[in-house]
C-alpha atoms as a PDB file:
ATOM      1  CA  UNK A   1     -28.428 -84.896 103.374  1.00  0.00           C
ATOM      2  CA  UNK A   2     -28.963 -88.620 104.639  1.00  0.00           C
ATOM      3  CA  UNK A   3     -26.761 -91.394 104.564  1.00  0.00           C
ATOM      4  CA  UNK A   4     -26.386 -93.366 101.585  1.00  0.00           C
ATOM      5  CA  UNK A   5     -26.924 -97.109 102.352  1.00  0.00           C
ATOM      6  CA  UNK A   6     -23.655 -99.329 101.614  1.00  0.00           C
ATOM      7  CA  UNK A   7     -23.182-100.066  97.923  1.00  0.00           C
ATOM      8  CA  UNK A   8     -24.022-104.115  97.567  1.00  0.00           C
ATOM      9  CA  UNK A   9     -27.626-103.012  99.569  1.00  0.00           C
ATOM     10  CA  UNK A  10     -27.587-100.381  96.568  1.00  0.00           C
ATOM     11  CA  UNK A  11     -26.916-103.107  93.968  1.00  0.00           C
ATOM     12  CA  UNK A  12     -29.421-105.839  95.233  1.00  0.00           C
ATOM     13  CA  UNK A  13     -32.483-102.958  95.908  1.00  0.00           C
ATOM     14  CA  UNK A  14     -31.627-100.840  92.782  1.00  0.00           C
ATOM     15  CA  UNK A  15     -34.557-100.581  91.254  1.00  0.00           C
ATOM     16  CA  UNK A  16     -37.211 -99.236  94.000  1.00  0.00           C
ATOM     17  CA  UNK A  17     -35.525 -98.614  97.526  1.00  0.00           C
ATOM     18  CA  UNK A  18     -38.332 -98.005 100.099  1.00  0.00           C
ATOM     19  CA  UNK A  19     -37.692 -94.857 103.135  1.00  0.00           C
ATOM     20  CA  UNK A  20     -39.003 -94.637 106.454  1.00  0.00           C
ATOM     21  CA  UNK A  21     -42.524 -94.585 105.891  1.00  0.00           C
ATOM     22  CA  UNK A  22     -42.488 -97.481 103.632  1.00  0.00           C
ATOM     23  CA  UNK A  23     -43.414 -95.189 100.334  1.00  0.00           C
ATOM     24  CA  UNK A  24     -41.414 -96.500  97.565  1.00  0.00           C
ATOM     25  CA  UNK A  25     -39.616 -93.776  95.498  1.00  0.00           C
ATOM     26  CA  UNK A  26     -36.941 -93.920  92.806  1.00  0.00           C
ATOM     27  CA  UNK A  27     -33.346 -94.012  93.511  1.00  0.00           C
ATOM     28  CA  UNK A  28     -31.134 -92.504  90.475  1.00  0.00           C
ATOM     29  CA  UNK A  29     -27.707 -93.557  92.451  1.00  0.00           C
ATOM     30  CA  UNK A  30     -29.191 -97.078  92.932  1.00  0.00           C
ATOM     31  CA  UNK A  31     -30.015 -97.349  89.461  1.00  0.00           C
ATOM     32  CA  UNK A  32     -26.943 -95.809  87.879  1.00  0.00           C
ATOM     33  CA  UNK A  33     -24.430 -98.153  90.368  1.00  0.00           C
ATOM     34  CA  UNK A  34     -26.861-101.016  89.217  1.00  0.00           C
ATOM     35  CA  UNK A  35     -25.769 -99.822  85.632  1.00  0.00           C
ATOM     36  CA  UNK A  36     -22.324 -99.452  86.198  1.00  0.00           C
ATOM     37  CA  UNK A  37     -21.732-102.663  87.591  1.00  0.00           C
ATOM     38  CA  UNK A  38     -23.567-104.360  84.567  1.00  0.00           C
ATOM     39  CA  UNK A  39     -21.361-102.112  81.817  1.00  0.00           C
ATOM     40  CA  UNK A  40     -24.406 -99.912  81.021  1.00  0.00           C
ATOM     41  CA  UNK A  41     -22.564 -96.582  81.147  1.00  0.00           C
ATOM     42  CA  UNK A  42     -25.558 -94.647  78.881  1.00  0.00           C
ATOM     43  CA  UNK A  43     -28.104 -96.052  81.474  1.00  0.00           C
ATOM     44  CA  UNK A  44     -25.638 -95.336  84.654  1.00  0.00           C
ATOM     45  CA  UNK A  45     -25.400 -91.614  83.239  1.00  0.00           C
ATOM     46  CA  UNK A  46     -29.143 -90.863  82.246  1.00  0.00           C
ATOM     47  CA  UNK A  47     -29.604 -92.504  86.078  1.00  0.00           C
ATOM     48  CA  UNK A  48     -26.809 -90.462  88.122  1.00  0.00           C
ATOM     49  CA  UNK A  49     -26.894 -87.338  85.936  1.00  0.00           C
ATOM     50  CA  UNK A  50     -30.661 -86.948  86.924  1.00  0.00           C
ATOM     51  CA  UNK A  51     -29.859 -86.834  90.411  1.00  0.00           C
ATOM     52  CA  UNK A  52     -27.237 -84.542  89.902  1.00  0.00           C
ATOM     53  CA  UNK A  53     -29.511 -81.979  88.419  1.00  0.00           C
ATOM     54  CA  UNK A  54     -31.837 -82.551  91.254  1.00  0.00           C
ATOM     55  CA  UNK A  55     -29.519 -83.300  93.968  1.00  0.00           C
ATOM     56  CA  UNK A  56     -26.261 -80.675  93.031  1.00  0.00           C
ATOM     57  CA  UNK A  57     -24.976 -81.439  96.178  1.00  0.00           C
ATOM     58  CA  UNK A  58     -24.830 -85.252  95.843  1.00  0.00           C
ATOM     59  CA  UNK A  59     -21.263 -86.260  96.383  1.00  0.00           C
ATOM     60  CA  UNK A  60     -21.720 -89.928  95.622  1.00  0.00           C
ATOM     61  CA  UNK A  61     -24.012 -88.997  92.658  1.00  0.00           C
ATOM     62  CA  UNK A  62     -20.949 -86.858  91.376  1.00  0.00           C
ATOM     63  CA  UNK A  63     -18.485 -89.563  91.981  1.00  0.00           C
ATOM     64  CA  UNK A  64     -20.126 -92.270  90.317  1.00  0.00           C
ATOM     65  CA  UNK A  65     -21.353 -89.714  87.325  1.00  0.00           C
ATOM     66  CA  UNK A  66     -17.657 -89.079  86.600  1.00  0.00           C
ATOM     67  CA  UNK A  67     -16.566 -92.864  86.670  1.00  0.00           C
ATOM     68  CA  UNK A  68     -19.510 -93.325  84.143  1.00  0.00           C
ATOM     69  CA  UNK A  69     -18.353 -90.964  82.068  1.00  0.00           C
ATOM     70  CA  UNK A  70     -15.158 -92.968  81.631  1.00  0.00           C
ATOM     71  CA  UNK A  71     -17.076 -95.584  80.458  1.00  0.00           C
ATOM     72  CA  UNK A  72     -14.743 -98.248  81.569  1.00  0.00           C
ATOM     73  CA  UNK A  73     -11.795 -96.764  79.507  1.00  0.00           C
ATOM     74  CA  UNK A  74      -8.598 -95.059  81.177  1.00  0.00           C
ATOM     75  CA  UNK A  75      -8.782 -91.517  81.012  1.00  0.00           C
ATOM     76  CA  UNK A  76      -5.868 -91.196  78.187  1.00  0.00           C
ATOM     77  CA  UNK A  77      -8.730 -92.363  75.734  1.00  0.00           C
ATOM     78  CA  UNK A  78     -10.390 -89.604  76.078  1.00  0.00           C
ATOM     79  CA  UNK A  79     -10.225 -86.253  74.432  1.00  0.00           C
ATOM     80  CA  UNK A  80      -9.675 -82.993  76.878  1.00  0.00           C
ATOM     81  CA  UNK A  81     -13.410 -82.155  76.849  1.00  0.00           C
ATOM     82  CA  UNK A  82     -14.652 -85.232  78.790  1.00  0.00           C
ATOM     83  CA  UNK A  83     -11.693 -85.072  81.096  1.00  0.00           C
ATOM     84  CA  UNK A  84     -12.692 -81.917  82.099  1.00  0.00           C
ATOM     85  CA  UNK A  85     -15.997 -82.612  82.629  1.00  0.00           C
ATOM     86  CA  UNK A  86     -15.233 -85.698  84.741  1.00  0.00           C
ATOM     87  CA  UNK A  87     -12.575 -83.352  86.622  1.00  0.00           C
ATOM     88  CA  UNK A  88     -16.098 -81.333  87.595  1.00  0.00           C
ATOM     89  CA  UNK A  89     -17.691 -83.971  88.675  1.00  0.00           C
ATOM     90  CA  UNK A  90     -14.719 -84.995  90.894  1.00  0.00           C
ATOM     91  CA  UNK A  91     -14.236 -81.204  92.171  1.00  0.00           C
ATOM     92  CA  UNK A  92     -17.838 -81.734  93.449  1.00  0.00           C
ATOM     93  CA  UNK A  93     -16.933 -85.058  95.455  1.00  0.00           C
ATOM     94  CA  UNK A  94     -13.703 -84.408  97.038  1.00  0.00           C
ATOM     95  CA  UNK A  95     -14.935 -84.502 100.067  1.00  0.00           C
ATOM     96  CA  UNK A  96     -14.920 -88.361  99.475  1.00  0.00           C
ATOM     97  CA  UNK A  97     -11.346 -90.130  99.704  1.00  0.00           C
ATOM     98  CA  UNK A  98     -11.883 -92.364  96.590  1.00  0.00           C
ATOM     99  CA  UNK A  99     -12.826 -89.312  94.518  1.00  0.00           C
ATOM    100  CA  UNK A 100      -9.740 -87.248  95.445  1.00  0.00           C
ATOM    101  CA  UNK A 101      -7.370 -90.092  94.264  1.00  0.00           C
ATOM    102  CA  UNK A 102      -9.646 -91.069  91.307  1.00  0.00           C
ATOM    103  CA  UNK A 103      -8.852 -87.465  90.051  1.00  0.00           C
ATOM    104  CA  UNK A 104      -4.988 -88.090  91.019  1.00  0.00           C
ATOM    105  CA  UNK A 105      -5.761 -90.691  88.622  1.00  0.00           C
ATOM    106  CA  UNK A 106      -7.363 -89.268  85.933  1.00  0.00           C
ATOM    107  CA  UNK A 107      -4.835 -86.547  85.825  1.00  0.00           C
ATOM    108  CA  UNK A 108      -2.142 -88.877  85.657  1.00  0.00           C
ATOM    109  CA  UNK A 109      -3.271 -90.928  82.866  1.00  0.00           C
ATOM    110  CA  UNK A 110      -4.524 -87.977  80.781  1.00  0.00           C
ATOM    111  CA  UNK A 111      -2.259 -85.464  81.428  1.00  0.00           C
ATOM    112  CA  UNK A 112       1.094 -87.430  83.040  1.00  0.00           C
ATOM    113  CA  UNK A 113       1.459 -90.631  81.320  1.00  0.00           C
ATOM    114  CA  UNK A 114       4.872 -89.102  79.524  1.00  0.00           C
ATOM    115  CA  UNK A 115       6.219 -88.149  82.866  1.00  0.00           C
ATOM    116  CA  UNK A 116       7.253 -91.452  84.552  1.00  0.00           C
ATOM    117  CA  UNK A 117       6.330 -91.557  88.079  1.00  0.00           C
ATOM    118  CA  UNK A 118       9.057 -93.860  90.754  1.00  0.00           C
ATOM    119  CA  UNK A 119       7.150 -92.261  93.970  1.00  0.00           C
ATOM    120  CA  UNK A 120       3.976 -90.883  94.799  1.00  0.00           C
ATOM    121  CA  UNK A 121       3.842 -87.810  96.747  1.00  0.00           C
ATOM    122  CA  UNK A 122       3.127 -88.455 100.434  1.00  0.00           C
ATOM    123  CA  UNK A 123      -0.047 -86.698 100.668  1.00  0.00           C
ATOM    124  CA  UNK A 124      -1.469 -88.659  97.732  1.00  0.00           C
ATOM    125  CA  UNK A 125      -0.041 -92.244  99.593  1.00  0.00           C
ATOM    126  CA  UNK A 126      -1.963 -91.178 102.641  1.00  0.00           C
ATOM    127  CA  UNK A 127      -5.071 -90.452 101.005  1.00  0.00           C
ATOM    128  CA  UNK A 128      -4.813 -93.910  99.035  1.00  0.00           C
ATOM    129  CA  UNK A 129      -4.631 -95.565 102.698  1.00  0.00           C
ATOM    130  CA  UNK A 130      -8.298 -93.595 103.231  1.00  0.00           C
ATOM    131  CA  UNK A 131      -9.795 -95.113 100.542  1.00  0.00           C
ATOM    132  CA  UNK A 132     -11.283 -98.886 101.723  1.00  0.00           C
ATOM    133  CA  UNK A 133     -10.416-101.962  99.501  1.00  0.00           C
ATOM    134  CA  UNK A 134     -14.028-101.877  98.056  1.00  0.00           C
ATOM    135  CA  UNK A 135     -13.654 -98.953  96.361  1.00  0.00           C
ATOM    136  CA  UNK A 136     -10.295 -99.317  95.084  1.00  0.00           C
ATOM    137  CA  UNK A 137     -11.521-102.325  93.490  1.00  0.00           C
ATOM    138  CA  UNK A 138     -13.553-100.032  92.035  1.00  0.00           C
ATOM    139  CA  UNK A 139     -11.935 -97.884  90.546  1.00  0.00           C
ATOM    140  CA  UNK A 140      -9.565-100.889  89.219  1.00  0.00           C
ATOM    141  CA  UNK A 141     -12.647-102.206  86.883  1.00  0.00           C
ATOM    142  CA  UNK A 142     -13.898 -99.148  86.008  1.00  0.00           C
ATOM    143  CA  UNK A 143     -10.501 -97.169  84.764  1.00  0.00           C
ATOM    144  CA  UNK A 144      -8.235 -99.551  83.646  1.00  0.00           C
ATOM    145  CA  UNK A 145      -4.836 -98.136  83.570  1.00  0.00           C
ATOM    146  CA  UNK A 146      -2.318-100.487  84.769  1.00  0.00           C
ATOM    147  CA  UNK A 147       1.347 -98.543  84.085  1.00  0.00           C
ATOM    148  CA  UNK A 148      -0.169 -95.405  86.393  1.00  0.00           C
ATOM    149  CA  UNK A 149       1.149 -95.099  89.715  1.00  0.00           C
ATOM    150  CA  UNK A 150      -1.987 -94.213  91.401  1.00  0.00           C
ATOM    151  CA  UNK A 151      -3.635 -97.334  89.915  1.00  0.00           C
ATOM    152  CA  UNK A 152      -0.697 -99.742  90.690  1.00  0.00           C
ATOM    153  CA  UNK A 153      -1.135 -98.139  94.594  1.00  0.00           C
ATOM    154  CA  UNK A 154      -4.828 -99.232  94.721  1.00  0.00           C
ATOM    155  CA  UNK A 155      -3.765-102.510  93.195  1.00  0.00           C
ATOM    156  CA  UNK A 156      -2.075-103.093  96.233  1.00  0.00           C
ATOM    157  CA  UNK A 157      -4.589-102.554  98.300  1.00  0.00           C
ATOM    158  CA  UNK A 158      -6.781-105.065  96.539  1.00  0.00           C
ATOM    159  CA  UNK A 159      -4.388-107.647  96.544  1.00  0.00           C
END
């Protein structure tokens, strides 16, 4: 699988991104992060959920796919259904630091939000410090959820 280019290259070439050869083809992550960013969460998951049926193995495309999904509301919002669903989606992109504490997340605010949390567990703190200040911010728009612990931790990394 090739590299993904860095997100803001993504954003400003979202509509026709051009390869090695200089043949223009159609890039469904590009389009659905272009989407995302703009609060168009039915034309971010048309977008990222065609490349996931064409690219299964698309971590980024999974990532994004389950913060779509969310459509900008924390995860308590949502029934069980979708929350599983976007748990898929996250299974699929663990591999990527900001996916693994996006579920942490998720699970937290859907599942946890009773269960007041003083501490995070250490492994979960250490895989917050993997995830770069970009992404956190990120995840801050996209799943509002202030009183979690896991959000309040990427807060801090944001400043």
């Amino acid at each position: 699988m090739r590299e993904l280019p860095d997100e803001q290259w993504l954003l400003r070439h979202a509509d026709t991104v051009v390869d090695r050869i200089g043949v223009p083809y159609w890039d469904g992550v590009a389009v659905g992060l272009k989407a995302l960013a703009g609060g168009d969460h039915g034309e971010a998951l048309r977008s990222l959920e065609e490349v996931v049926r064409n690219e299964p193995r698309n971590l980024h495309a999974h990532y994004y796919l389950a913060l779509a999904l969310l459509a900008g509301k924390r995860p308590r919002r949502h029934g069980s259904e979708l929350v599983k669903e976007v748990g898929v989606h996250l299974r699929h992109a663990a591999e990527l630091p900001q996916a693994a504490v996006l579920s942490a997340l998720v699970k937290e605010d859907h599942g946890l939000h009773w269960l007041p949390c003083d501490a995070l567990p250490a492994e979960l703190a250490a895989l917050i410090t993997r995830v770069d200040p970009g992404q956190a911010a990120e995840i801050l728009v996209h799943v509002p959820a202030p009183e979690s612990g896991v959000w309040k931790a990427l807060r801090s990394k944001v400043g």
